[in-house]
Protein backbone atom coordinates (compact mmCIF):
# COMPACT_ATOMS: atom_id res chain seq x y z
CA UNK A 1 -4.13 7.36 -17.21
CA UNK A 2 -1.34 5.38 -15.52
CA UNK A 3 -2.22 2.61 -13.98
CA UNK A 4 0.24 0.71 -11.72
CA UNK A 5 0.74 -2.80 -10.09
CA UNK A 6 -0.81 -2.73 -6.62
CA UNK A 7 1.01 -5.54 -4.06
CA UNK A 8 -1.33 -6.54 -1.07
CA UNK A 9 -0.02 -6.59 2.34
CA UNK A 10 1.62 -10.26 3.48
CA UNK A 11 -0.85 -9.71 5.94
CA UNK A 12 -3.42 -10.05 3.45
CA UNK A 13 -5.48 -13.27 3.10
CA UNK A 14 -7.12 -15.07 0.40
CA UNK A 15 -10.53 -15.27 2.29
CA UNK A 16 -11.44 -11.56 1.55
CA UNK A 17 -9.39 -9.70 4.01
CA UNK A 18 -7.36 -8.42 1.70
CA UNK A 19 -7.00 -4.77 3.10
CA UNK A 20 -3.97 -2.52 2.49
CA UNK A 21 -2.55 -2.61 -1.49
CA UNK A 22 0.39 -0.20 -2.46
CA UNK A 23 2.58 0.12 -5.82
CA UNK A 24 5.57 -0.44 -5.54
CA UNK A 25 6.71 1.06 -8.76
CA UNK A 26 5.32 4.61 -8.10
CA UNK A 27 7.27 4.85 -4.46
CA UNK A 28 10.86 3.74 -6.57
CA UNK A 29 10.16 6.46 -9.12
CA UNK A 30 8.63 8.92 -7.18
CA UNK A 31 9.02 8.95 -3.68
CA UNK A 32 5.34 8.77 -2.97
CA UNK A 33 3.88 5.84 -1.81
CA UNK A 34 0.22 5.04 -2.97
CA UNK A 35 -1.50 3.40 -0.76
CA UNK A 36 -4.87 2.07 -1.24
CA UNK A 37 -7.89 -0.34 0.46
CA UNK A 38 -7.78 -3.58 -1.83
CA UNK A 39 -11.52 -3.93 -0.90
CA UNK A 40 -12.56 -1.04 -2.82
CA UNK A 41 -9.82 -0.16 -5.49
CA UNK A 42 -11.88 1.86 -7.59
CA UNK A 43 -12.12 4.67 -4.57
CA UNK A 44 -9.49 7.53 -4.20
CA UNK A 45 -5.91 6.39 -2.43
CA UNK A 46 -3.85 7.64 -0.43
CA UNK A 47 -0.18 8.87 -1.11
CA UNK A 48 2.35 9.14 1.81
CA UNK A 49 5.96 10.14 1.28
CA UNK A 50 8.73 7.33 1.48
CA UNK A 51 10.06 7.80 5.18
CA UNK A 52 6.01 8.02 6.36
CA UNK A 53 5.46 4.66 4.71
CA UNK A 54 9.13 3.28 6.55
CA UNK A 55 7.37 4.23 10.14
CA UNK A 56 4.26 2.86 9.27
CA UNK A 57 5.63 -0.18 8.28
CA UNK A 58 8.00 -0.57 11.14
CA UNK A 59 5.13 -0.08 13.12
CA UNK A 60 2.92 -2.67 12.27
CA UNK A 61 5.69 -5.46 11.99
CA UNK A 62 6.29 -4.67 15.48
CA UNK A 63 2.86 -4.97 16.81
CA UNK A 64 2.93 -8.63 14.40
């Protein structure tokens, strides 16, 4: 099974609030963005398409 290299959110701390996680690699070769909670990587993720994950991330770095 493929297993790819999860980034955590530069929102992310080292203190345990490390909370969104996505792979980089799978959106550029895909289109699909995996998203997943880096608190409990071992349960199911989501996948969003490219432009979802854009909004989304606009989104949040306004509201930063």
């Amino acid at each position: 099974m493929f297993d790819p290299e999860w980034t955590k959110s530069s929102y992310s701390s080292q203190d345990g609030g490390d909370c969104v996680e996505w792979a980089p690699s799978v959106a550029l070769a895909t289109g699909t963005v995996p998203v997943r909670d880096g608190k409990a990587p071992a349960r199911p993720h989501l996948a969003v398409s490219s432009a979802a994950w854009q909004v989304f991330v606009n989104g949040v770095g306004r509201e930063g």
